[in-house]
N, C-alpha and C. Protein backbone atom coordinates (compact mmCIF):
# COMPACT_ATOMS: atom_id res chain seq x y z
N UNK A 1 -32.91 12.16 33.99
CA UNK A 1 -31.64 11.67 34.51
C UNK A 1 -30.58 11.85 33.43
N UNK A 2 -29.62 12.54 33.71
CA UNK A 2 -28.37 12.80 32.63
C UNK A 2 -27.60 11.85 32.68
N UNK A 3 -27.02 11.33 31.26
CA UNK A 3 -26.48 10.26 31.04
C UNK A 3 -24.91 10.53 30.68
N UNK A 4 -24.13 9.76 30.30
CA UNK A 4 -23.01 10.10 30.09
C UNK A 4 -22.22 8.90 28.65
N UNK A 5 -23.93 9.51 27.96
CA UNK A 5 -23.59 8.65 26.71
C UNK A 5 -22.48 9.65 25.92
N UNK A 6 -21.61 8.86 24.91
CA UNK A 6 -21.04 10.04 24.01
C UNK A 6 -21.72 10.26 22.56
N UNK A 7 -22.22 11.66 22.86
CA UNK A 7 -22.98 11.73 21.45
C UNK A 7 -22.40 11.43 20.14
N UNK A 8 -21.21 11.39 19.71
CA UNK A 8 -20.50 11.07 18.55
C UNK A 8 -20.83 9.54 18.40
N UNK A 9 -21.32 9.07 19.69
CA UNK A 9 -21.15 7.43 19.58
C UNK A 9 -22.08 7.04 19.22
N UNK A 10 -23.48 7.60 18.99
CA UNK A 10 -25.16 7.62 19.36
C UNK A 10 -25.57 7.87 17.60
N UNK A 11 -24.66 7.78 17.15
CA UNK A 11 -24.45 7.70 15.24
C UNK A 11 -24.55 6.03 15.01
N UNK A 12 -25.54 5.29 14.53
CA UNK A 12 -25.12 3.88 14.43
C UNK A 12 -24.15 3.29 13.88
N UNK A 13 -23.96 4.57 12.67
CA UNK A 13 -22.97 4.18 11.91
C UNK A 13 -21.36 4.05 12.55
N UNK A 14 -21.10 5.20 13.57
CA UNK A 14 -19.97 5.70 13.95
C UNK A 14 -19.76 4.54 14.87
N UNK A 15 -21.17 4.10 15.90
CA UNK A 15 -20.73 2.89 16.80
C UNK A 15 -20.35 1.62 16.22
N UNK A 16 -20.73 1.27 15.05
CA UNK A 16 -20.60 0.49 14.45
C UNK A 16 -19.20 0.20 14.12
N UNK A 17 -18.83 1.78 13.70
CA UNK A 17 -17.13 1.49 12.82
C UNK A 17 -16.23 1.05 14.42
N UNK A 18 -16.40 1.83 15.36
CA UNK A 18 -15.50 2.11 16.43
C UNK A 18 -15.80 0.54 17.22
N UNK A 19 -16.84 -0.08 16.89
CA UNK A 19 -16.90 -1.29 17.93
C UNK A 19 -16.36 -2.18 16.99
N UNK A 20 -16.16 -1.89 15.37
CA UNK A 20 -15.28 -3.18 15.07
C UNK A 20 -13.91 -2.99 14.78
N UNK A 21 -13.49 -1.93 15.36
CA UNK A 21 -12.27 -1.25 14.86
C UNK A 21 -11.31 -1.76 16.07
N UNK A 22 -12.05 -1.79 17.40
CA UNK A 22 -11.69 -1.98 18.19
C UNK A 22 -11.58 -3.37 18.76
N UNK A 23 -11.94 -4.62 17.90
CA UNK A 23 -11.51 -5.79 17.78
C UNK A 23 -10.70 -6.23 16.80
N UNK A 24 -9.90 -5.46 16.47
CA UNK A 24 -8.49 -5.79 15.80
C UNK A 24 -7.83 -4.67 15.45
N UNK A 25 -6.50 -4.72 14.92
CA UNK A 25 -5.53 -3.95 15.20
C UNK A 25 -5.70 -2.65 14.11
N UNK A 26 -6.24 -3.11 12.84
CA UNK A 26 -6.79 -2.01 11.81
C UNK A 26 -7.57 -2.94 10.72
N UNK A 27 -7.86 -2.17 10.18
CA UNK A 27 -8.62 -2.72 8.69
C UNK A 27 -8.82 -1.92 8.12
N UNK A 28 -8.53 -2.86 6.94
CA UNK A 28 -8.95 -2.01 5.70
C UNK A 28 -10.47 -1.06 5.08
N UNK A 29 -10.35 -0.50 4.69
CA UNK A 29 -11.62 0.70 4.43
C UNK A 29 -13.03 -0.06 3.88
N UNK A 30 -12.61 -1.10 3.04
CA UNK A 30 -13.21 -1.93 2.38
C UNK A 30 -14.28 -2.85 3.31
N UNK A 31 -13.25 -3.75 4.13
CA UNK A 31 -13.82 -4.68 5.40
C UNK A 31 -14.64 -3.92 6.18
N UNK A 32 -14.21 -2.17 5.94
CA UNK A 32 -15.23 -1.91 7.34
C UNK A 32 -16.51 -1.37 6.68
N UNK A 33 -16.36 -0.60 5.88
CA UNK A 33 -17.37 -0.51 4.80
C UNK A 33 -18.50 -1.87 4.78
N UNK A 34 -17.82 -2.91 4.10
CA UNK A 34 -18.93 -4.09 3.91
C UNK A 34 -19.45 -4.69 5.77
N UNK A 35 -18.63 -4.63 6.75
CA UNK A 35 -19.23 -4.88 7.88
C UNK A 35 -20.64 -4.35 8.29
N UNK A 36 -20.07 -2.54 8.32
CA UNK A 36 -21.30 -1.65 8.50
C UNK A 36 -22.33 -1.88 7.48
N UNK A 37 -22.27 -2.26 6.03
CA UNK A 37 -22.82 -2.55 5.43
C UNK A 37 -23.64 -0.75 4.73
N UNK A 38 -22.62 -0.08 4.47
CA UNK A 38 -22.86 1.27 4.14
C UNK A 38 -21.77 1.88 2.76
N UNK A 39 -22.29 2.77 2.56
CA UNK A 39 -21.16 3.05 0.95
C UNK A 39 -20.44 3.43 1.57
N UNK A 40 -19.56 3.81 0.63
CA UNK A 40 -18.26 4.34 0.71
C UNK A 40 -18.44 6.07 1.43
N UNK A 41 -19.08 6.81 0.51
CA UNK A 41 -19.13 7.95 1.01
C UNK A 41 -19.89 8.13 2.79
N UNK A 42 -21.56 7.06 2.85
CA UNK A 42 -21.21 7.30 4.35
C UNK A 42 -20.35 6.83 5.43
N UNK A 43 -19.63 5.88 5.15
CA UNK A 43 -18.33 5.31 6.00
C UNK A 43 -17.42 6.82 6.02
N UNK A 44 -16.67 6.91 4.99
CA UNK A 44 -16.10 8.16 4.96
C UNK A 44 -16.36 9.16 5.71
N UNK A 45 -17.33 9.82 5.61
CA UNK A 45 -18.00 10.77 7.19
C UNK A 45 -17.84 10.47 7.72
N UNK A 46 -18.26 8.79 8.04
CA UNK A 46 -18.36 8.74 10.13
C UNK A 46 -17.08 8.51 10.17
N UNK A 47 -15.93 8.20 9.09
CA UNK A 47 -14.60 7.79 9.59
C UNK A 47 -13.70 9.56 9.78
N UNK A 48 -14.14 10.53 8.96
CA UNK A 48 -13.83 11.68 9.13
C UNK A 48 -14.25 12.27 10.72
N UNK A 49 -15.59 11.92 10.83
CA UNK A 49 -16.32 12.30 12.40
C UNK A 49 -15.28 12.06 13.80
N UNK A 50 -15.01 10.53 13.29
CA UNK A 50 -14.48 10.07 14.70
C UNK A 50 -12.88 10.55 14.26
N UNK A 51 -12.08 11.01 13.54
CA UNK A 51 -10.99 11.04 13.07
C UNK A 51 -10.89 12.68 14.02
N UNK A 52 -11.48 13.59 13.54
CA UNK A 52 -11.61 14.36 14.36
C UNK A 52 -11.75 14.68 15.46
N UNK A 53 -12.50 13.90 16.11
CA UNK A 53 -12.22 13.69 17.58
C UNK A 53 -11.21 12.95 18.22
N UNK A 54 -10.30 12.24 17.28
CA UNK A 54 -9.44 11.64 17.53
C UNK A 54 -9.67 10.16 18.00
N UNK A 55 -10.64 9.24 17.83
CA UNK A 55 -11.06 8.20 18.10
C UNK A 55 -10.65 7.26 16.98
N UNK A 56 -10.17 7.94 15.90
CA UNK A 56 -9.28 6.62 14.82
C UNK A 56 -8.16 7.61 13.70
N UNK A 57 -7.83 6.60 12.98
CA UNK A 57 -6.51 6.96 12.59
C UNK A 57 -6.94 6.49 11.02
N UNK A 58 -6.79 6.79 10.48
CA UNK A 58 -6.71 6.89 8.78
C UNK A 58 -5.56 6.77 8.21
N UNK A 59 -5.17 5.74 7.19
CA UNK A 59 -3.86 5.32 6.76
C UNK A 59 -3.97 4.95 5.36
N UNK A 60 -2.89 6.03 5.30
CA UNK A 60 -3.27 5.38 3.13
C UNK A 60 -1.92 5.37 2.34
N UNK A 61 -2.23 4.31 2.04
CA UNK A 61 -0.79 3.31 1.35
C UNK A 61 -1.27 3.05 -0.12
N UNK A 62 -0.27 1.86 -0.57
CA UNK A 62 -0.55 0.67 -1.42
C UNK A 62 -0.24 -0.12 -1.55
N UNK A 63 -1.20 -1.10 -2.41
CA UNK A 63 -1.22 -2.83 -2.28
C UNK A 63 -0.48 -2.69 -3.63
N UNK A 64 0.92 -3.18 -3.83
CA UNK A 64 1.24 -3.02 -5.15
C UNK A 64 0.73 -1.64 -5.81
N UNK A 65 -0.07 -1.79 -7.22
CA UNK A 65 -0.39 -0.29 -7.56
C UNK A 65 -1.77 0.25 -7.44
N UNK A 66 -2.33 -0.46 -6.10
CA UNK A 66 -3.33 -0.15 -6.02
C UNK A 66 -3.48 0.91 -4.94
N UNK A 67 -4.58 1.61 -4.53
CA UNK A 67 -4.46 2.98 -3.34
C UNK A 67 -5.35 2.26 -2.47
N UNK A 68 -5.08 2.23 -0.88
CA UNK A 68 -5.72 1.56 0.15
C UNK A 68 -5.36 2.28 1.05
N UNK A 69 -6.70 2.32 1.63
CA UNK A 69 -6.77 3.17 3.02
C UNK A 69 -7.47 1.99 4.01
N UNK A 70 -6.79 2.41 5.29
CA UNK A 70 -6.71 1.32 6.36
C UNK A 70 -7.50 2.17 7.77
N UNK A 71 -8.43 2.13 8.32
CA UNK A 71 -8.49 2.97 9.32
C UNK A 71 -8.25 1.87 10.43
N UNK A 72 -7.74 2.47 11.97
CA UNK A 72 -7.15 1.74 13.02
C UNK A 72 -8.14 2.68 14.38
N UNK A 73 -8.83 2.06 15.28
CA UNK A 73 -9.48 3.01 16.98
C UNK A 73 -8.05 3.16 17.23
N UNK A 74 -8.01 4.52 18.01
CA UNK A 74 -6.81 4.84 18.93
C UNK A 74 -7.42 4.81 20.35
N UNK A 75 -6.53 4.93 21.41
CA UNK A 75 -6.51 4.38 22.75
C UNK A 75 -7.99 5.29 22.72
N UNK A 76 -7.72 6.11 22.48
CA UNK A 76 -8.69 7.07 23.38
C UNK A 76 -10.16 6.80 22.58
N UNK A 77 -10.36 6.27 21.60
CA UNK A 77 -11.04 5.81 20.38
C UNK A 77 -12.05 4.46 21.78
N UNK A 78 -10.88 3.46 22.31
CA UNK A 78 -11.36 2.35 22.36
C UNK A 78 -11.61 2.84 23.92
N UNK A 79 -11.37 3.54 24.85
CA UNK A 79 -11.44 4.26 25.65
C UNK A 79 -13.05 5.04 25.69
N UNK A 80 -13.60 5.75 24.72
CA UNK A 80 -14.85 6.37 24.73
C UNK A 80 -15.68 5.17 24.17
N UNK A 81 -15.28 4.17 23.57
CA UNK A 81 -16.46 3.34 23.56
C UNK A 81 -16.89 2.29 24.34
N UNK A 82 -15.44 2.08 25.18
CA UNK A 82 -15.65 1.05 26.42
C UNK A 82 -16.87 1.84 27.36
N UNK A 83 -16.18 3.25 27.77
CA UNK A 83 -17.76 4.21 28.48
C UNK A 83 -18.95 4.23 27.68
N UNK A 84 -18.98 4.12 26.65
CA UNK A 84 -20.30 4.49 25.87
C UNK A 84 -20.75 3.26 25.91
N UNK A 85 -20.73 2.34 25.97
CA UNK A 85 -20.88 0.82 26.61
C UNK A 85 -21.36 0.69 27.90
N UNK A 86 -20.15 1.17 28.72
CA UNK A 86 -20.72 1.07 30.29
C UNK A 86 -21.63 1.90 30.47
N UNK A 87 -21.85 3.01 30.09
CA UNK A 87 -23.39 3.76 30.04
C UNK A 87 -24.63 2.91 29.63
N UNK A 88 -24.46 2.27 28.49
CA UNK A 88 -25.51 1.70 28.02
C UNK A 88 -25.97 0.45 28.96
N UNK A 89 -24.95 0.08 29.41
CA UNK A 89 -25.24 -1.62 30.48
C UNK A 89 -26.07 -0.62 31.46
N UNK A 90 -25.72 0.54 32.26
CA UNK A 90 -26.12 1.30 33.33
C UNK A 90 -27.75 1.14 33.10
N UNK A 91 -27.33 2.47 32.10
CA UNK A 91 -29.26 2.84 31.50
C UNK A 91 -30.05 1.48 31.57
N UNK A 92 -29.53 0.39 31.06
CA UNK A 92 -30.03 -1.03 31.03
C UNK A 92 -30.66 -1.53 32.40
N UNK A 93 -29.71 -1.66 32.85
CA UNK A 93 -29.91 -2.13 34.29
C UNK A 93 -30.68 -1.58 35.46
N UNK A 94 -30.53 0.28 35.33
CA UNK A 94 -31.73 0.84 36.13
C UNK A 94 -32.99 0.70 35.26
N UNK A 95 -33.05 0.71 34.09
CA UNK A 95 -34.45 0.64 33.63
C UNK A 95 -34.85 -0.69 34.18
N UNK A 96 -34.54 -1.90 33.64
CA UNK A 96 -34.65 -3.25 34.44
C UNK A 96 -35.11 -3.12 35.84
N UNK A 97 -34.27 -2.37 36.68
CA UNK A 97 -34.28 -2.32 38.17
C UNK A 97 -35.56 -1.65 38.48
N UNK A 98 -35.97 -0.45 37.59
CA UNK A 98 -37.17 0.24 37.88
C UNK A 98 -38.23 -0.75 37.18
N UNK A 99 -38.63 -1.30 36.30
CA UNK A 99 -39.58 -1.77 36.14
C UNK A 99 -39.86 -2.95 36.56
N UNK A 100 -39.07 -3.62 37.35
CA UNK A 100 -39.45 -4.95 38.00
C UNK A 100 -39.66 -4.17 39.36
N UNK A 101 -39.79 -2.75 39.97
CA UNK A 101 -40.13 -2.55 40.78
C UNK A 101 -41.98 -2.43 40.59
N UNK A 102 -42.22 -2.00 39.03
CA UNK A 102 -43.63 -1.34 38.85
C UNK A 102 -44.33 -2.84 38.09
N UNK A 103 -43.47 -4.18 38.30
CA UNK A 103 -44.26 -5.57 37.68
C UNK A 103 -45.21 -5.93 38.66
């Protein structure tokens, strides 16, 4: 049965950044880093990954004289993970549905 997961999303790391990115307006590189609980360099990839597909936005400033980068989900960001979600409830629910047929 073909699914209509998004493979970019099927990265734990990448679902990870995009499902907390997408409960607030941005954050800092740092916060999302210690959330995922991953270094710097693999955050960086998956934030390059989804940046490319256009699912977040990368922003680099400073705090006084310090260098800070902020990444933010864009619509279409919070858009492929709301589906990559509703896929997953789906798959959920027919599996459920099929095996309380075979209990």
């Amino acid at each position: 049965m073909p699914t209509a997961l998004d493979p970019l999303l099927q990265h734990a790391t990448r679902l990870t950044v995009l499902a907390f990115l997408g409960a607030c307006r941005e954050a800092e590189f740092a916060a999302v880093r210690d959330h995922c609980e991953v270094s710097d360099s693999v955050l960086s990839k998956a934030a390059t990954a989804l940046e490319e597909a256009g699912y977040l936005v990368v922003k680099k400033g400073y705090v006084g004289k310090r260098p800070r980068t902020w990444l933010a989900a864009t619509r279409e960001g919070r858009a492929a993970l709301a589906a990559h979600l509703a896929e997953l409830q789906r798959l959920v629910a027919a599996a459920e549905a099929a095996g309380a047929q075979h209990a």
